[in-house]
Every structure is written in structure tokens, then in C-alpha cells.
N, C-alpha and C. Protein backbone atom coordinates (compact mmCIF):
# COMPACT_ATOMS: atom_id res chain seq x y z
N UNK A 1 0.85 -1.17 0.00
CA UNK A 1 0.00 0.00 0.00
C UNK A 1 0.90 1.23 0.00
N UNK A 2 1.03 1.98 -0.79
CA UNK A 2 1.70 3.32 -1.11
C UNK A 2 1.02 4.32 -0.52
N UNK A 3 0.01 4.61 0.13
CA UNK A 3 -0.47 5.33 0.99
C UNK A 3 -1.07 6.44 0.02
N UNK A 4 -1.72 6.70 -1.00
CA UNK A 4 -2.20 7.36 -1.45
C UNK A 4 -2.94 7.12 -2.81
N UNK A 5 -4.11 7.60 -3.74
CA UNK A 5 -4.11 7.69 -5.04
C UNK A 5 -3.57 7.66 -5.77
N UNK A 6 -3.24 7.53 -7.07
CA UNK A 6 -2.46 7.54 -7.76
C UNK A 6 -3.35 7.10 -9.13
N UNK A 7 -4.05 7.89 -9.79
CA UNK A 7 -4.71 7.34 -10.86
C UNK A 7 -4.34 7.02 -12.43
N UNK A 8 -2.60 7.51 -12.26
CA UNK A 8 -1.38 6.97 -13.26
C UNK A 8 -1.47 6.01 -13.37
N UNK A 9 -1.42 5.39 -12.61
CA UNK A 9 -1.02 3.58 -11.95
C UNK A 9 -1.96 2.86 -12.90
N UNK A 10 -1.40 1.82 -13.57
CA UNK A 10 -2.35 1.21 -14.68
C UNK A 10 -3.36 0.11 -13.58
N UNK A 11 -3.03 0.06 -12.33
CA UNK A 11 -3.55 -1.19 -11.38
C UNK A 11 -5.08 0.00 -11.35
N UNK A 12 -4.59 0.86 -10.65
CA UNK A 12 -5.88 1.70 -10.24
C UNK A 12 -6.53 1.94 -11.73
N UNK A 13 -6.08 2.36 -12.59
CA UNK A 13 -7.18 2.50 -13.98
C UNK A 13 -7.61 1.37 -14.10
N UNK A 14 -7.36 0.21 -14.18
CA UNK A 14 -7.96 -0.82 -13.98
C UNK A 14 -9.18 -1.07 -12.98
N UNK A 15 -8.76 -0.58 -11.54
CA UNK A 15 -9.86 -0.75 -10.97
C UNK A 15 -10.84 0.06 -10.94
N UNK A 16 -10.42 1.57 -11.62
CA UNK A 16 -11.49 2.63 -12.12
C UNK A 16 -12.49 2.25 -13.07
N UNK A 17 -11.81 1.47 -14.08
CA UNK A 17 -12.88 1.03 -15.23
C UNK A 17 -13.33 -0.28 -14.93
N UNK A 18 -12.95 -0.94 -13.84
CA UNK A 18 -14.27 -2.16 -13.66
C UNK A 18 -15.10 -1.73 -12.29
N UNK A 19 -15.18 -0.37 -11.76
CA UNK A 19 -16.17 -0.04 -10.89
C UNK A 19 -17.15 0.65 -11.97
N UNK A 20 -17.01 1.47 -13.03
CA UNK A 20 -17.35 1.44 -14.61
C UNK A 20 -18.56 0.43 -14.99
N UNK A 21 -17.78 -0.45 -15.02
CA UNK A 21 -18.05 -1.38 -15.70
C UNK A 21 -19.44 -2.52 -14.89
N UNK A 22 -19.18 -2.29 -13.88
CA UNK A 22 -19.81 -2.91 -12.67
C UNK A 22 -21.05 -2.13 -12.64
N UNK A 23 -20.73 -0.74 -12.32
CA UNK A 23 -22.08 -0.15 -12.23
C UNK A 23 -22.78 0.35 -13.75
N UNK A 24 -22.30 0.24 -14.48
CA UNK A 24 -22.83 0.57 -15.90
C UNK A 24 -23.66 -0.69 -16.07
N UNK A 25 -22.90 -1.98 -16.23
CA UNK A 25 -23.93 -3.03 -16.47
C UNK A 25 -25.28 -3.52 -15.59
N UNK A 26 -25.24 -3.31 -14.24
CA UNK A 26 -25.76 -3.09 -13.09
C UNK A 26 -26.92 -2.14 -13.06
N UNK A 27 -26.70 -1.01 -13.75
CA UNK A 27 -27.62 0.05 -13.31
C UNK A 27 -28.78 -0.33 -14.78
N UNK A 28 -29.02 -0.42 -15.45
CA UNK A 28 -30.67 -0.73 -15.84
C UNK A 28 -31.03 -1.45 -15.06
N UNK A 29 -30.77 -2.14 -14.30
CA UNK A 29 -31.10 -3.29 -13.57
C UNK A 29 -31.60 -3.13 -12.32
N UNK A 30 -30.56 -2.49 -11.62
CA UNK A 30 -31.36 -1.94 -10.23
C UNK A 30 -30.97 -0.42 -9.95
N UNK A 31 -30.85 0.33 -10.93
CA UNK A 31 -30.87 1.95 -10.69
C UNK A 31 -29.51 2.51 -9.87
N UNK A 32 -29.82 2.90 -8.80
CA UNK A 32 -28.84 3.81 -8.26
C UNK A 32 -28.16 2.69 -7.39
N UNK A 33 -28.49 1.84 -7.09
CA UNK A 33 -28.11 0.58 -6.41
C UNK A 33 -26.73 -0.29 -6.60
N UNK A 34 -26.68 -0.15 -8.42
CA UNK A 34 -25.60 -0.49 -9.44
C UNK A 34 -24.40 0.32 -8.40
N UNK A 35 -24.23 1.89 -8.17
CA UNK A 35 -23.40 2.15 -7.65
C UNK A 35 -22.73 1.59 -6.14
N UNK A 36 -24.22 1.36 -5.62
CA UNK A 36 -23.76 0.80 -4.31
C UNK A 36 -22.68 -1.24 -4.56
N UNK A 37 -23.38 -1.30 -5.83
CA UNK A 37 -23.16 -2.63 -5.86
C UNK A 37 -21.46 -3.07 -6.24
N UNK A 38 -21.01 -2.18 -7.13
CA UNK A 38 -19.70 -2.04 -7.83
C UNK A 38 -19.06 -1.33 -6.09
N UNK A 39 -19.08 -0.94 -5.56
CA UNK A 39 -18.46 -0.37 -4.44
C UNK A 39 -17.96 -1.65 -3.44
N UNK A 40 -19.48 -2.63 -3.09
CA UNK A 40 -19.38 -3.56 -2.52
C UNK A 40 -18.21 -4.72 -3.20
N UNK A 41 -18.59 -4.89 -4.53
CA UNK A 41 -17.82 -5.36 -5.20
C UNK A 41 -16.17 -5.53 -4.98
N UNK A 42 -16.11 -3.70 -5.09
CA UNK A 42 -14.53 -3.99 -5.16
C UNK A 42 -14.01 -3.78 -3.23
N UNK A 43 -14.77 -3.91 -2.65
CA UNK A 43 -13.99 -3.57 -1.20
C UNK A 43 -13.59 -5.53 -1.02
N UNK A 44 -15.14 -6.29 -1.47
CA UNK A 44 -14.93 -7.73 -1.27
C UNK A 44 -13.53 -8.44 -2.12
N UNK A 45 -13.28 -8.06 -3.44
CA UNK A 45 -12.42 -8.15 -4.44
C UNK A 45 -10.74 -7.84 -3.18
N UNK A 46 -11.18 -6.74 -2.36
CA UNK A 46 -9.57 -6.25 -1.81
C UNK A 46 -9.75 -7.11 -0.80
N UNK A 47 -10.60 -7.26 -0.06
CA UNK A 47 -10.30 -7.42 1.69
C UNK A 47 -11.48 -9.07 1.94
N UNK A 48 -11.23 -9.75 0.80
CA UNK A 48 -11.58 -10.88 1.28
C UNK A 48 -11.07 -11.87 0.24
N UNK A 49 -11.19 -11.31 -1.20
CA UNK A 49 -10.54 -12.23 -2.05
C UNK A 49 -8.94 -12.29 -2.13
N UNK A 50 -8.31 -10.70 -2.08
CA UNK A 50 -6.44 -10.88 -1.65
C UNK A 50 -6.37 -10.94 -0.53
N UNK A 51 -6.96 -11.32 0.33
CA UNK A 51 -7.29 -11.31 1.60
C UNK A 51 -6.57 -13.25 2.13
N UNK A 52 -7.48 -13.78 0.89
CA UNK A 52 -7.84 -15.26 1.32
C UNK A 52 -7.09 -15.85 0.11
N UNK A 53 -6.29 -15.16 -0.94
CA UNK A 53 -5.34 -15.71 -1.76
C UNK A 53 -4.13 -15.16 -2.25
N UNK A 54 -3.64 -15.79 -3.24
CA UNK A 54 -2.62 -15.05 -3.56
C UNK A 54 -2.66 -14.01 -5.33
N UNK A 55 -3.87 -13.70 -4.97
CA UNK A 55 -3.92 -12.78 -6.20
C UNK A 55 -3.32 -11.26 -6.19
N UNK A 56 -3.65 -10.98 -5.05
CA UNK A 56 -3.09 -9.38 -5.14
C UNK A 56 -2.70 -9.39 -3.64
N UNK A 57 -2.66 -8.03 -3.10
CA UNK A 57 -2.48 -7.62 -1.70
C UNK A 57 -2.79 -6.60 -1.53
N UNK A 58 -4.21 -7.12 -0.63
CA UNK A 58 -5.33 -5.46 -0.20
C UNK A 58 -4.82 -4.23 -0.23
N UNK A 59 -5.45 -3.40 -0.83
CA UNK A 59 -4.88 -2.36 -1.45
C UNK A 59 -6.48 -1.31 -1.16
N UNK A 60 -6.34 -0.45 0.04
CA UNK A 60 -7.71 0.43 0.28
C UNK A 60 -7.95 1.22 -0.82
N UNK A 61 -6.71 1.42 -1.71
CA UNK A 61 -7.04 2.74 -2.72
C UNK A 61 -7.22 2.25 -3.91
N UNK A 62 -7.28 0.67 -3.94
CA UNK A 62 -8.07 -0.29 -5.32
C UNK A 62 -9.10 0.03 -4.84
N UNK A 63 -9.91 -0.03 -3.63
CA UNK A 63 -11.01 0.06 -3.65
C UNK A 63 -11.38 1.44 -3.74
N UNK A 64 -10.96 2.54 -3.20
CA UNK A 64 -11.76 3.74 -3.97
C UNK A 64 -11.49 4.29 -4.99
N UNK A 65 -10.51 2.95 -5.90
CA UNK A 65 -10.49 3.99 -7.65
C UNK A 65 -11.69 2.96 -7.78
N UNK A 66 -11.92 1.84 -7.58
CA UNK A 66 -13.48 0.86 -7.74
C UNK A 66 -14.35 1.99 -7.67
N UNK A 67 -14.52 2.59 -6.91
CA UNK A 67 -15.59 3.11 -5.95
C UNK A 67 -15.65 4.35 -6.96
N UNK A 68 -14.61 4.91 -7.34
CA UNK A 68 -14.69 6.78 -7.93
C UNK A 68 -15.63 6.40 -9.23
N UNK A 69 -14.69 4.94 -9.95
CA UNK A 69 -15.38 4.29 -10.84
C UNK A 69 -17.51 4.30 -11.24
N UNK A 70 -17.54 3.70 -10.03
CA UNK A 70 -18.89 3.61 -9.91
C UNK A 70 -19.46 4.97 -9.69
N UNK A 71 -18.90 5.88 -8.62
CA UNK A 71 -19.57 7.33 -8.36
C UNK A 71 -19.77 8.31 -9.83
N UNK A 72 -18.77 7.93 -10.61
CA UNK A 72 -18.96 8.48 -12.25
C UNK A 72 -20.34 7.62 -12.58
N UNK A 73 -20.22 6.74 -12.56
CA UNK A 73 -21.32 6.48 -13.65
C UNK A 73 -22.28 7.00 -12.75
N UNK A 74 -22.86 6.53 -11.44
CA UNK A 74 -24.01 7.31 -11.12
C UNK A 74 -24.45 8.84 -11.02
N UNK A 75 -23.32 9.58 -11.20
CA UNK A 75 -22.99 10.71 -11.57
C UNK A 75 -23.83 10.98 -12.55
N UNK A 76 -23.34 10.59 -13.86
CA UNK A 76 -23.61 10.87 -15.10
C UNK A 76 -25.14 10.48 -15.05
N UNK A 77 -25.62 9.28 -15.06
CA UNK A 77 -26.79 9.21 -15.15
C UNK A 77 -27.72 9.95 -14.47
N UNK A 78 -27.83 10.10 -13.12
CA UNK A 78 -28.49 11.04 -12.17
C UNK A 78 -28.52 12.59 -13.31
N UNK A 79 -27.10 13.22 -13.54
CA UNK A 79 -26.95 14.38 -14.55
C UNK A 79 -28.28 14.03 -15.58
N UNK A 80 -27.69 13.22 -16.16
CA UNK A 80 -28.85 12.83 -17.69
C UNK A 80 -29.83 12.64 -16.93
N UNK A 81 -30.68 11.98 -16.00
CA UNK A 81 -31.95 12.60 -15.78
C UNK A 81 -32.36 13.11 -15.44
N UNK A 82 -32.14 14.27 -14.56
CA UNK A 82 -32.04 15.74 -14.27
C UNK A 82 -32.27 16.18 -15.22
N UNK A 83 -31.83 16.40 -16.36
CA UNK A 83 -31.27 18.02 -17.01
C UNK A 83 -32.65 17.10 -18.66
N UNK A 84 -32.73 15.61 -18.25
CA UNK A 84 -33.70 15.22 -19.54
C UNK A 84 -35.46 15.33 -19.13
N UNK A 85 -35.95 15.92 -17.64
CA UNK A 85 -37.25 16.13 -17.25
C UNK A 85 -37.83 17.42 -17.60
């Protein structure tokens, strides 16, 4: 853990575009929820799956480029239906 952001880092763009990806596919489905869901996603992904193997090593700031990930898309959509009523 490097103790900070870093959204250079091809690890964190990675985990930016599958909190993306998580809540984009997610949200027709259950709305604003998609965001909550991609969040849950990637905290379980850090702190239970590198947790319990040897894939990575928990990393808090994988989970909030996950997380910034998802806050964009609900972002945007919330925007687009706002500004489309």
C-alpha cells in the first residue's frame, strides 16, 4: 500500500474502469443501487478475495479507484436525468 491515489497507476485504472463497468452493467437493472453494488464489489475483491489468496495484496485505494469508478457512472446518469425532465 503506497499510501495514497495515484490514478497513473495502470492497477488503479484498472480498478477505475471495472467499478465502470460494474455499475454501468448493473444500473438498468437496479438503478442507483448499481453504484452501491460495484463499491461492494470492489472492497470484497480487496479485503476478502487478496485477503484469502494469492492474487493481489489489499490495497484500500483499489477500492476507492473501484468506488470513484462507480460514483462516475451514477454521476452521469443522475446528470442525464435531471437536465432530460
Amino acid at each position: 500500500m503506497n499510501g495514497m491515489l495515484n490514478l497513473r497507476e495502470k492497477d488503479k485504472q484498472q480498478h477505475f474502469i471495472a467499478g465502470v463497468v460494474v455499475a454501468g452493467l448493473l444500473y438498468p437493472f437496479v438503478g442507483h443501487f448499481a453504484v452501491v453494488a460495484a463499491i461492494v464489489v470492489g472492497l470484497i475483491k480487496e479485503f476478502v478475495v487478496d485477503e484469502l489468496s494469492s492474487l493481489g495484496e489489499p490495497d484500500i485505494w483499489d477500492a476507492v479507484a473501484t468506488a470513484i469508478g462507480a460514483l462516475l457512472v451514477g454521476s452521469i446518469v443522475g446528470f442525464v436525468k435531471l437536465v432530460s425532465t
